[in-house]
PDB file of N, CA and C in Angstrom:
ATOM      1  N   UNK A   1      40.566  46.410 -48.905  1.00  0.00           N
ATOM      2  CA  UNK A   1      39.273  46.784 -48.419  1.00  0.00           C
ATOM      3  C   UNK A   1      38.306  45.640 -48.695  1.00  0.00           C
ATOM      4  N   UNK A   2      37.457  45.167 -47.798  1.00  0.00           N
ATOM      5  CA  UNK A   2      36.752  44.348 -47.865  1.00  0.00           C
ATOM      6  C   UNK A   2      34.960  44.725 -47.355  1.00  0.00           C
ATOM      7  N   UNK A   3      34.331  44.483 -47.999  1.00  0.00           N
ATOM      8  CA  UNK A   3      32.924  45.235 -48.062  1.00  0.00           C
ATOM      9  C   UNK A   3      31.838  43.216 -47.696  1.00  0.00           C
ATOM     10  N   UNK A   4      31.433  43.609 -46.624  1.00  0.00           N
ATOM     11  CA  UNK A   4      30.617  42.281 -45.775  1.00  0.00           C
ATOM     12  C   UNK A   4      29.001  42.299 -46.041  1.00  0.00           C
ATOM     13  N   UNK A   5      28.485  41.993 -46.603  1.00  0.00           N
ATOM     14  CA  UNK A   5      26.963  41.663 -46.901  1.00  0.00           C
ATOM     15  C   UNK A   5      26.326  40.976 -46.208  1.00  0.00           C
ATOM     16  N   UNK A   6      25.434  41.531 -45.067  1.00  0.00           N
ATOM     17  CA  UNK A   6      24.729  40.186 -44.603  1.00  0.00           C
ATOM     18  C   UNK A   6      23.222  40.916 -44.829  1.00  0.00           C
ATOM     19  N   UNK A   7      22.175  39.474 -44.794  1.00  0.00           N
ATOM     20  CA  UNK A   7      21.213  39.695 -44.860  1.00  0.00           C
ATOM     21  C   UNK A   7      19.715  39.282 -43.365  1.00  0.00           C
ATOM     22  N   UNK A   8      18.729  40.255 -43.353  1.00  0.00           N
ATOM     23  CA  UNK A   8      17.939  39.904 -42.320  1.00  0.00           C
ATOM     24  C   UNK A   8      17.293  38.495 -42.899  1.00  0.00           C
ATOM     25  N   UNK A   9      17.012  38.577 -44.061  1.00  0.00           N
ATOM     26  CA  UNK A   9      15.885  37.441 -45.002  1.00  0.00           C
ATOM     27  C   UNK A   9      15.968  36.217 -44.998  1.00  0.00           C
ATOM     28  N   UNK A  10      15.388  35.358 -44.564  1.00  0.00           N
ATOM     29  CA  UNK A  10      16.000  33.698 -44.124  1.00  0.00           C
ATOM     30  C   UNK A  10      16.370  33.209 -45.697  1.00  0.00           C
ATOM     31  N   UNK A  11      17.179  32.734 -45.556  1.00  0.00           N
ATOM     32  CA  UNK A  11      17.517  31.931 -47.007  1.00  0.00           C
ATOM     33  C   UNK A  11      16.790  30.870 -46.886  1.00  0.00           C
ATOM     34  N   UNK A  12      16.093  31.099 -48.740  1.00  0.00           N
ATOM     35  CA  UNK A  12      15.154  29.702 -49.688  1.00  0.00           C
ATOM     36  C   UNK A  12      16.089  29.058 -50.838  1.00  0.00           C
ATOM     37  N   UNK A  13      16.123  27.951 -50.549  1.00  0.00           N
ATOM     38  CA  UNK A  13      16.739  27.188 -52.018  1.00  0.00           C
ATOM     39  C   UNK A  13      15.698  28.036 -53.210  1.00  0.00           C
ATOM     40  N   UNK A  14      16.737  27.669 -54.080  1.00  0.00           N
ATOM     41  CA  UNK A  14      16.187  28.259 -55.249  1.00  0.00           C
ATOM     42  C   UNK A  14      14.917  27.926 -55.924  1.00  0.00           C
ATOM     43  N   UNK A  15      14.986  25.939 -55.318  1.00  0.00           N
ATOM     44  CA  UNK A  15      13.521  25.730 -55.982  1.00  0.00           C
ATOM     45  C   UNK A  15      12.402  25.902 -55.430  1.00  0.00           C
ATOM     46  N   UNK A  16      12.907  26.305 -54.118  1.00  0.00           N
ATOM     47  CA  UNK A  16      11.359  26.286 -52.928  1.00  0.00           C
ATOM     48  C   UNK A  16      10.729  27.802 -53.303  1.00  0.00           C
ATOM     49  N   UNK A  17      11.629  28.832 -53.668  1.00  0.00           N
ATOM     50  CA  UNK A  17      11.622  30.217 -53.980  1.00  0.00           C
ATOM     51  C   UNK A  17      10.655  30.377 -55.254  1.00  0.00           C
ATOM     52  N   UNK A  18      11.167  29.161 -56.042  1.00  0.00           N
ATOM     53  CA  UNK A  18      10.662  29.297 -57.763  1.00  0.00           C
ATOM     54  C   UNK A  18       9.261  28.808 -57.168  1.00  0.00           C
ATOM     55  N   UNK A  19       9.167  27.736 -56.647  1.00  0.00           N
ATOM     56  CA  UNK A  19       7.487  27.092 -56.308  1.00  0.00           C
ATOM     57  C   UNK A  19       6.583  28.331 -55.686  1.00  0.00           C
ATOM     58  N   UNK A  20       6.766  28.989 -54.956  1.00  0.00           N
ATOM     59  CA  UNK A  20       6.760  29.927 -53.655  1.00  0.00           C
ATOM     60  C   UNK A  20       6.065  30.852 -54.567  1.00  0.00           C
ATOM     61  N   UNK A  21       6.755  31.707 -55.667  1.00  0.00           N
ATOM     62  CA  UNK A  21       6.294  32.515 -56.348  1.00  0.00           C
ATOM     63  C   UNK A  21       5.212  32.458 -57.575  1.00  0.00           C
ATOM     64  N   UNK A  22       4.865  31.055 -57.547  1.00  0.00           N
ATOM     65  CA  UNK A  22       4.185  31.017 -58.547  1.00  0.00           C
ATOM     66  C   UNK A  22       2.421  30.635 -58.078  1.00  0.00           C
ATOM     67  N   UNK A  23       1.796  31.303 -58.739  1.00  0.00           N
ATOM     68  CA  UNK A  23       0.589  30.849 -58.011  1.00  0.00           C
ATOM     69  C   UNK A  23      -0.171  29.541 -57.918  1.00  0.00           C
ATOM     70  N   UNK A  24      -0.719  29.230 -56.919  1.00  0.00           N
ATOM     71  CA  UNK A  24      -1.505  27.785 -57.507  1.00  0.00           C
ATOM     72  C   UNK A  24      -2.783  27.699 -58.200  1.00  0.00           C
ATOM     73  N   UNK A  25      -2.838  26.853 -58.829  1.00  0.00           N
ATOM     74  CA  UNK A  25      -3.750  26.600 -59.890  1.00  0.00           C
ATOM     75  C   UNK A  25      -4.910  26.552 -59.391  1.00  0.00           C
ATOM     76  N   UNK A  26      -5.907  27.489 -60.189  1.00  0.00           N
ATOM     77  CA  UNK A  26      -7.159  27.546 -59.563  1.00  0.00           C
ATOM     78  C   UNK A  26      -8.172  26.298 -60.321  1.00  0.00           C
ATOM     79  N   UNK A  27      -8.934  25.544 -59.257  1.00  0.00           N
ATOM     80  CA  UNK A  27      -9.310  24.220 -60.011  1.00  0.00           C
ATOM     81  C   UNK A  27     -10.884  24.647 -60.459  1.00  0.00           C
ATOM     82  N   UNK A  28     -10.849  25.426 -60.091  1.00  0.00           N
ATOM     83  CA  UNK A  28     -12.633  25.901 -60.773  1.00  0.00           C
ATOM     84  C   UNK A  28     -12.519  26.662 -62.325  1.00  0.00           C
ATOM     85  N   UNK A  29     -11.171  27.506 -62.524  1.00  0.00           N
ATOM     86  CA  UNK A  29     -10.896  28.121 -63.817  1.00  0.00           C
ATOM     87  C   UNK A  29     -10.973  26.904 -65.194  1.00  0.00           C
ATOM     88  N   UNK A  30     -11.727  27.046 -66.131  1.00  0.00           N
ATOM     89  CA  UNK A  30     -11.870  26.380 -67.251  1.00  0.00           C
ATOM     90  C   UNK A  30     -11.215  26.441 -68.732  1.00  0.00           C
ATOM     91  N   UNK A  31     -10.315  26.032 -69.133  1.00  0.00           N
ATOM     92  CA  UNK A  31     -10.111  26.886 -70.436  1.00  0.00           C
ATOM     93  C   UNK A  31     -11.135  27.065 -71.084  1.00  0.00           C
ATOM     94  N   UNK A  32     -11.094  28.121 -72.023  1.00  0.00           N
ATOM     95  CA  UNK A  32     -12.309  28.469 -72.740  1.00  0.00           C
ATOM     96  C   UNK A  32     -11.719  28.185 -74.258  1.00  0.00           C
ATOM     97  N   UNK A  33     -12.350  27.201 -74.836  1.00  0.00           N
ATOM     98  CA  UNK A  33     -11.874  27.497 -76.938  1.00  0.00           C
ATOM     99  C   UNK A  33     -12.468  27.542 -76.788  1.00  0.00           C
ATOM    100  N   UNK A  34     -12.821  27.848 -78.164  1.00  0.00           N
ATOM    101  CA  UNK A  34     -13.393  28.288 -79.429  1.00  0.00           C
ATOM    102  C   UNK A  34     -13.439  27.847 -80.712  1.00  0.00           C
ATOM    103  N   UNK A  35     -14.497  26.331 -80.618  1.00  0.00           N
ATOM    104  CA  UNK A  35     -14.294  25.358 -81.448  1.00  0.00           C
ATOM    105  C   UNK A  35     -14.238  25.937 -82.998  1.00  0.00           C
ATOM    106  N   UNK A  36     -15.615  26.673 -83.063  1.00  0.00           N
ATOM    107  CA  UNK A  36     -16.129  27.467 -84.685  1.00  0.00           C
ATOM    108  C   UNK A  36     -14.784  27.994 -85.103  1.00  0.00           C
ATOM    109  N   UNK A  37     -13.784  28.689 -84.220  1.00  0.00           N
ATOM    110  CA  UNK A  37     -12.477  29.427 -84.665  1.00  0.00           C
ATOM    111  C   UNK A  37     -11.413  28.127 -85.194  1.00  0.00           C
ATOM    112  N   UNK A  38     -11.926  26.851 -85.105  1.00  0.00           N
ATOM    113  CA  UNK A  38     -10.636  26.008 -85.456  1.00  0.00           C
ATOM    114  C   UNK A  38     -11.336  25.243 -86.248  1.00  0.00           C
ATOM    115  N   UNK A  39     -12.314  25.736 -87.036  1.00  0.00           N
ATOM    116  CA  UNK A  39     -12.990  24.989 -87.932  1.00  0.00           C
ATOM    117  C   UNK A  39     -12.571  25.796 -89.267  1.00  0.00           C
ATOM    118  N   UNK A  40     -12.616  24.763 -89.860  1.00  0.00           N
ATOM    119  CA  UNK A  40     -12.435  25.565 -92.112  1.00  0.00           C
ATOM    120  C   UNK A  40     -13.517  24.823 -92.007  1.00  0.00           C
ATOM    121  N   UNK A  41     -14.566  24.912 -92.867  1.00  0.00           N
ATOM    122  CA  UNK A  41     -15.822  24.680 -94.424  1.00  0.00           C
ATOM    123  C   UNK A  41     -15.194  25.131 -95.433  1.00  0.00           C
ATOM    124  N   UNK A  42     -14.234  23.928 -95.915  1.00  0.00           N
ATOM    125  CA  UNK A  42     -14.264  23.504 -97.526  1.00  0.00           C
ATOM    126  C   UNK A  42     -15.435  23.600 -98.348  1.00  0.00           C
ATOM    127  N   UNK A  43     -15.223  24.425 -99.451  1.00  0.00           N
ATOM    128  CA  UNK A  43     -16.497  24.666-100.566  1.00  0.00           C
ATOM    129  C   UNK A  43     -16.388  23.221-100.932  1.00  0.00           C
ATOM    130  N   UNK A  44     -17.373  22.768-101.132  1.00  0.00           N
ATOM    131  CA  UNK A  44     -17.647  21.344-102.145  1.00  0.00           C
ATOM    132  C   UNK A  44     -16.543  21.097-103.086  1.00  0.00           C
ATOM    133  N   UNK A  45     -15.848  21.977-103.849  1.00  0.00           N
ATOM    134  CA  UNK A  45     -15.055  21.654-104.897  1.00  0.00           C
ATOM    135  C   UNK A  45     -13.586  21.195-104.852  1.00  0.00           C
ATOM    136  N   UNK A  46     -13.741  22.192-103.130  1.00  0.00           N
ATOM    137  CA  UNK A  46     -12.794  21.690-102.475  1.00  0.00           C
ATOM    138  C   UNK A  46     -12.072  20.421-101.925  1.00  0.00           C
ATOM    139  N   UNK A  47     -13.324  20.131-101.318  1.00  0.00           N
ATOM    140  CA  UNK A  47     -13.564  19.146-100.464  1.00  0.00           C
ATOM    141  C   UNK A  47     -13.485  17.893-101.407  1.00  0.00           C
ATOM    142  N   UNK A  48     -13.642  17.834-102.810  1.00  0.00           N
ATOM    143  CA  UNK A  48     -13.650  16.887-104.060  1.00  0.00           C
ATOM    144  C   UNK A  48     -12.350  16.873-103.939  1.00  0.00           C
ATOM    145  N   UNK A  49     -11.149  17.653-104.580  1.00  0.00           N
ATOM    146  CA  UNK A  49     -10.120  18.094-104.619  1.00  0.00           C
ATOM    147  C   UNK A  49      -9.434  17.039-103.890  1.00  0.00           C
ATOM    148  N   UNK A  50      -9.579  17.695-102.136  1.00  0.00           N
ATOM    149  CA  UNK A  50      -8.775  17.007-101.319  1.00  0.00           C
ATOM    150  C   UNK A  50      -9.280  15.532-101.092  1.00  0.00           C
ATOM    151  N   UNK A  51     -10.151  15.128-101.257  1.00  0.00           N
ATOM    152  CA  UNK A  51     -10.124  13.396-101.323  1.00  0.00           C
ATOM    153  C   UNK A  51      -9.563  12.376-102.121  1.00  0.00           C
ATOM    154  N   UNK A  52      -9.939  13.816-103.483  1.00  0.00           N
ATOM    155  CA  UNK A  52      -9.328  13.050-104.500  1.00  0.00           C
ATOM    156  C   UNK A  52      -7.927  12.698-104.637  1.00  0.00           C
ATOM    157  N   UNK A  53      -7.047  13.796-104.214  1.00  0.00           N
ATOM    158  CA  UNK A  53      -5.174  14.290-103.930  1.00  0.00           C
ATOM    159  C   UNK A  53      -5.376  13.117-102.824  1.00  0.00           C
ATOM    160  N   UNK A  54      -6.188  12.671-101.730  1.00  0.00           N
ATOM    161  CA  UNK A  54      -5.858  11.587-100.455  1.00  0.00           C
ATOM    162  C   UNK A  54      -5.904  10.180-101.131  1.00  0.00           C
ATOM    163  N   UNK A  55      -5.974   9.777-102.426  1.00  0.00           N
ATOM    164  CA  UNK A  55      -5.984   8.757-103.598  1.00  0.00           C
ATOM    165  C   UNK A  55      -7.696   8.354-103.192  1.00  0.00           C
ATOM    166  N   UNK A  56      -8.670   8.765-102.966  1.00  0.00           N
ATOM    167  CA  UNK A  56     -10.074   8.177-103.058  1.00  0.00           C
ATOM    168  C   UNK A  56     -10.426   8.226-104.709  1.00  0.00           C
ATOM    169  N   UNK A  57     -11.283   7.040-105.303  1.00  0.00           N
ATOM    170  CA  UNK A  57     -11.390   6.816-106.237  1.00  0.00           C
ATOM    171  C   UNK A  57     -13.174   7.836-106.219  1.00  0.00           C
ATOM    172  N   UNK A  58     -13.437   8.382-107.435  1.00  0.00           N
ATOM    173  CA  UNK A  58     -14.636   9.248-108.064  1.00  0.00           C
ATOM    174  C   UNK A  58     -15.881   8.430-107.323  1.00  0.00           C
ATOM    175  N   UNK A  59     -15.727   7.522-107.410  1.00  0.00           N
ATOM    176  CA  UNK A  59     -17.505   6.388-106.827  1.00  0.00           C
ATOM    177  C   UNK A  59     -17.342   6.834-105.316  1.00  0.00           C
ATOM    178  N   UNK A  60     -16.225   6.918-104.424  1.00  0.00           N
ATOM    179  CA  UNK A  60     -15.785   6.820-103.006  1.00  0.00           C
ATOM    180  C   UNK A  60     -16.256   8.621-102.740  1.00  0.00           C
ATOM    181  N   UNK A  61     -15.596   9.169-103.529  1.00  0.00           N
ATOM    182  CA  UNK A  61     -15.965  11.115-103.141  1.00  0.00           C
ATOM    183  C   UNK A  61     -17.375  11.138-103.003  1.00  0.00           C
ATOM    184  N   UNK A  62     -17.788  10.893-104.541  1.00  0.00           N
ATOM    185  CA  UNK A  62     -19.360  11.030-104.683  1.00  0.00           C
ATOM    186  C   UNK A  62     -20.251  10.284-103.591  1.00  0.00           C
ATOM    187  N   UNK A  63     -19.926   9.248-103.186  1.00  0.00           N
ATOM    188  CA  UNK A  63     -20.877   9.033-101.650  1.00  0.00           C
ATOM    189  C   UNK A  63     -20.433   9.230-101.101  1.00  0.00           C
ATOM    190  N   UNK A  64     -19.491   9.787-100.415  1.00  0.00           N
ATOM    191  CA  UNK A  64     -18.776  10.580 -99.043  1.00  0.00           C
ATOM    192  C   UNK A  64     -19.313  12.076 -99.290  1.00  0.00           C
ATOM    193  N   UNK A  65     -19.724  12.450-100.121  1.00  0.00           N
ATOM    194  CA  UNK A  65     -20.441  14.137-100.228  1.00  0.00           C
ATOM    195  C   UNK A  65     -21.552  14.074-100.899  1.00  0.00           C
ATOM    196  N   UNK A  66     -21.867  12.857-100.784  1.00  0.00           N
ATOM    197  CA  UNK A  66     -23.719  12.679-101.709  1.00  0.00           C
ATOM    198  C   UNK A  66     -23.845  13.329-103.064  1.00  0.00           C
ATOM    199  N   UNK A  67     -22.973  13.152-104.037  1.00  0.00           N
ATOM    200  CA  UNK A  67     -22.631  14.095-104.873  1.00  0.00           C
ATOM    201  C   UNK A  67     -23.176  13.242-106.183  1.00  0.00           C
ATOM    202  N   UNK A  68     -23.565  13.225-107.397  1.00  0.00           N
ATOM    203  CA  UNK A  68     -23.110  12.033-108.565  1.00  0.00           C
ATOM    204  C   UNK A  68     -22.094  12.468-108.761  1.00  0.00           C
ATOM    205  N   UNK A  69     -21.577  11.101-109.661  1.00  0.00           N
ATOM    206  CA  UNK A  69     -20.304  10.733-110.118  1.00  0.00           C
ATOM    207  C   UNK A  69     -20.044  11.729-111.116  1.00  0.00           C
ATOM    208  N   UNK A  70     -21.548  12.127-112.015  1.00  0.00           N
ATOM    209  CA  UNK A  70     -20.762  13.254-112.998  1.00  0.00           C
ATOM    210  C   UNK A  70     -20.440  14.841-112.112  1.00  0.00           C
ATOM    211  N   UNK A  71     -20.973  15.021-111.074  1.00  0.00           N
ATOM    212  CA  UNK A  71     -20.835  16.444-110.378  1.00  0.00           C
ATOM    213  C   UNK A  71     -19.129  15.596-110.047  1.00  0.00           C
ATOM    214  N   UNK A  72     -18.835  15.029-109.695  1.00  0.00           N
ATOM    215  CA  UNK A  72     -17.232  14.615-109.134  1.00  0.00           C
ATOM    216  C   UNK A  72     -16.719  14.727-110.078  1.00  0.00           C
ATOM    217  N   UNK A  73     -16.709  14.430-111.079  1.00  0.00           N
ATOM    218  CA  UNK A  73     -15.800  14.249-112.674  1.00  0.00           C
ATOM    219  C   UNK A  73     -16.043  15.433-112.940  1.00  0.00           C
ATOM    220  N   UNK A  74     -17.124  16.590-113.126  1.00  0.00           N
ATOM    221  CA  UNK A  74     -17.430  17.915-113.469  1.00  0.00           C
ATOM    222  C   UNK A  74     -16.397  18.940-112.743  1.00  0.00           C
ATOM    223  N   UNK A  75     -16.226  18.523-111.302  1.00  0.00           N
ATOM    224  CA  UNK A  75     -15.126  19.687-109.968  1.00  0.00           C
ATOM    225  C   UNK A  75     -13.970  19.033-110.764  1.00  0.00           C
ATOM    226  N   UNK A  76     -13.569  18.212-111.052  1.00  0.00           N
ATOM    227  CA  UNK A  76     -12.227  17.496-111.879  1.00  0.00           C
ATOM    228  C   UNK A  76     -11.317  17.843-112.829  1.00  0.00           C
ATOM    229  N   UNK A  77     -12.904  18.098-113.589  1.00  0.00           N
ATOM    230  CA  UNK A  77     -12.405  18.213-114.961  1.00  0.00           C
ATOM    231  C   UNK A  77     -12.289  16.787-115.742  1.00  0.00           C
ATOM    232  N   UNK A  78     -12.852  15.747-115.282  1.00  0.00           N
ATOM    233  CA  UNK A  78     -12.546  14.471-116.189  1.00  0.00           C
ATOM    234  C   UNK A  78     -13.884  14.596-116.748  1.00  0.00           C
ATOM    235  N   UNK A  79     -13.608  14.125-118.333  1.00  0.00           N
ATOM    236  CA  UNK A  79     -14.282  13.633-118.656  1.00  0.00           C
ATOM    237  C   UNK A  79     -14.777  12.573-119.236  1.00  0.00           C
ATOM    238  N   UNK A  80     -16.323  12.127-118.872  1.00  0.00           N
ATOM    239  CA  UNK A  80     -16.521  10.773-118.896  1.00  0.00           C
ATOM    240  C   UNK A  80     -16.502   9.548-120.397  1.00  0.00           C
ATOM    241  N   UNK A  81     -16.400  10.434-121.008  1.00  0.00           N
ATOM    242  CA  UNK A  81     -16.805   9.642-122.877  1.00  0.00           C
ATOM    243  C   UNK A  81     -15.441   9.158-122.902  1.00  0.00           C
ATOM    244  N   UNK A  82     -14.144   9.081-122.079  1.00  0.00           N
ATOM    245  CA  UNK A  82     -12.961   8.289-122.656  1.00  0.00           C
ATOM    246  C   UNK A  82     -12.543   6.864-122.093  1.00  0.00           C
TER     247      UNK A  82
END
């Protein structure tokens, strides 16, 4: 027994089919971010922390965050009399 399939539907290559179905890109649509959502604010002590761990020396933090040298040595924990 043999069972015959034909179809009315003009045959599409597969890739003209895949293009075919997909919509085209609308050139007026904008992505929208959301800069504030991909932002952190490091607390100050923080922000000491990680410069310091990036090897910046105490004189380099303290004018990169307008800070004195003893507020940098204070987030530290160093202290200065040694």
């Amino acid at each position: 027994m043999s069972i015959s399939i034909s179809s009315t539907l003009p045959v599409t290559p597969p890739a003209a089919a895949n293009a075919a179905a997909r919509p085209a890109p609308a050139s007026s649509v904008q992505p929208t971010t959301n800069a504030s959502a991909d932002t952190v604010r490091l607390a100050e002590s923080q922000q000491v922390y990680q410069l310091y761990d990036q090897g910046q020396r105490v004189s380099q933090i303290a004018a990169n965050l307008s800070l004195t040298v003893s507020a940098v040595n204070s987030y530290l924990d160093i202290n200065g009399s040694s």
